[in-house]
Protein backbone atom coordinates (compact mmCIF):
# COMPACT_ATOMS: atom_id res chain seq x y z
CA UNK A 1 93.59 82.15 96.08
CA UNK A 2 94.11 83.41 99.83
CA UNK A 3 96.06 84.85 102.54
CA UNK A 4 98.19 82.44 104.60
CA UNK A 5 97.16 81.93 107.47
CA UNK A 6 99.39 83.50 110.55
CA UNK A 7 98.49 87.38 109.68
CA UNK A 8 97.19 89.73 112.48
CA UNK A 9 95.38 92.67 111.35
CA UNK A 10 96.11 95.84 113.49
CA UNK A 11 95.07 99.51 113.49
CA UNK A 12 97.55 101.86 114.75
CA UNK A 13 97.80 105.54 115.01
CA UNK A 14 95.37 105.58 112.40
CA UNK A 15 97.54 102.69 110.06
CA UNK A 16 96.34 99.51 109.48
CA UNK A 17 99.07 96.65 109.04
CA UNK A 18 98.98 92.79 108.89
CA UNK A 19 102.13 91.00 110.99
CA UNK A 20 103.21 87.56 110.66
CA UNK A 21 102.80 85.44 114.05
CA UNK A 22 103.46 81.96 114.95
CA UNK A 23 105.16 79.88 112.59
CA UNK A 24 104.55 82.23 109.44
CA UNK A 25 106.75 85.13 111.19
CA UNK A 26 109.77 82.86 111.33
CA UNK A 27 109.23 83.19 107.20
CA UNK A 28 107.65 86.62 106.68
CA UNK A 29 110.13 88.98 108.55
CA UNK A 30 108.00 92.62 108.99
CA UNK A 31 104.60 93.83 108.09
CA UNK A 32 102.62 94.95 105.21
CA UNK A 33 100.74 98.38 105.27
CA UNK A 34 97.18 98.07 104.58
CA UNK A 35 96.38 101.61 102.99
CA UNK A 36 92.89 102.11 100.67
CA UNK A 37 92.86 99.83 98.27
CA UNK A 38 95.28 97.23 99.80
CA UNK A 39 92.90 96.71 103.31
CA UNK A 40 89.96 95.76 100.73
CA UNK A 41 92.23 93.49 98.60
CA UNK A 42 94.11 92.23 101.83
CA UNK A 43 90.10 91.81 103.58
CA UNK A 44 88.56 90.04 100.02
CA UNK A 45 92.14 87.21 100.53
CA UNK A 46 90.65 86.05 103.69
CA UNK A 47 88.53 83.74 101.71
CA UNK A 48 89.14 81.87 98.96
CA UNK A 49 88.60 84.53 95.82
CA UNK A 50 89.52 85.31 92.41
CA UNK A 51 91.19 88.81 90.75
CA UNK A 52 88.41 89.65 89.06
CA UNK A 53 86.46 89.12 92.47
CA UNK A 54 88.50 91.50 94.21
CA UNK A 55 88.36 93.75 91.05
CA UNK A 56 84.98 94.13 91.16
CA UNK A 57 84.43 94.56 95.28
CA UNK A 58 87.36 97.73 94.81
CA UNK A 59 84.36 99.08 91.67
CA UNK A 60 81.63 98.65 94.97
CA UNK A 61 83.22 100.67 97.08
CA UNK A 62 85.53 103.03 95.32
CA UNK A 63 84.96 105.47 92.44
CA UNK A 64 87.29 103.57 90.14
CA UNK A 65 86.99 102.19 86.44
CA UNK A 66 87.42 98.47 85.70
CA UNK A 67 91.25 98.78 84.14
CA UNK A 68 92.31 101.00 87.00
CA UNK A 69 91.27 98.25 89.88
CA UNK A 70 92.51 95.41 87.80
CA UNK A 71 96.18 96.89 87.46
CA UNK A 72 96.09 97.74 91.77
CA UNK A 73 94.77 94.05 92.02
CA UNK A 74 97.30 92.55 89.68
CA UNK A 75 100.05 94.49 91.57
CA UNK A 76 99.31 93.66 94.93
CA UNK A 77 98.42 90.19 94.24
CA UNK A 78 102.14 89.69 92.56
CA UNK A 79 103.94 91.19 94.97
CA UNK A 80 102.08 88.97 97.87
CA UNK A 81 102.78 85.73 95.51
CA UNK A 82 106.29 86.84 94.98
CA UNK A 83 106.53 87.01 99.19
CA UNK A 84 105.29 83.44 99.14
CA UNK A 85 101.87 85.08 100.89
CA UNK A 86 99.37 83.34 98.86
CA UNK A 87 97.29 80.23 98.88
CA UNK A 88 96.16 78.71 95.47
């Protein structure tokens, strides 16, 4: 699974958020906040990857155990699916 293309990644005041452009914002009205975990999930979706992937990048950078990452990843990843956001 990945991202669709048509996201820009911006830092703002300190925020990070992804915005739709092109074709993609005419389907995907606003933008996602990219906050600690989310950025490195959002950052793994660029490429093609699996949960458990992502799951174990969040274990390599953040002091986190295995069920803890797996329920952010799960939840993020369903709520971008849900939004239509994901590639399979």
């Amino acid at each position: 699974m990945r991202i669709v293309p048509g996201f820009v990644v911006r830092e703002v005041g300190g925020k990070t958020f992804a915005v739709a452009t092109g074709a993609l914002a005419k389907k995907f009205h606003g933008m996602i906040t990219l906050a600690g975990s989310g950025k490195e999930i959002w950052e793994t979706l660029q490429e093609d990857t699996t949960e458990d992937q992502i799951v174990d990048r969040l274990l390599a950078v953040y002091d986190v155990d295995r069920e803890t990452a797996a329920r952010d990843v799960s939840g993020f990843v369903a709520r971008l699916r849900e939004a239509g956001l994901l590639l399979d």
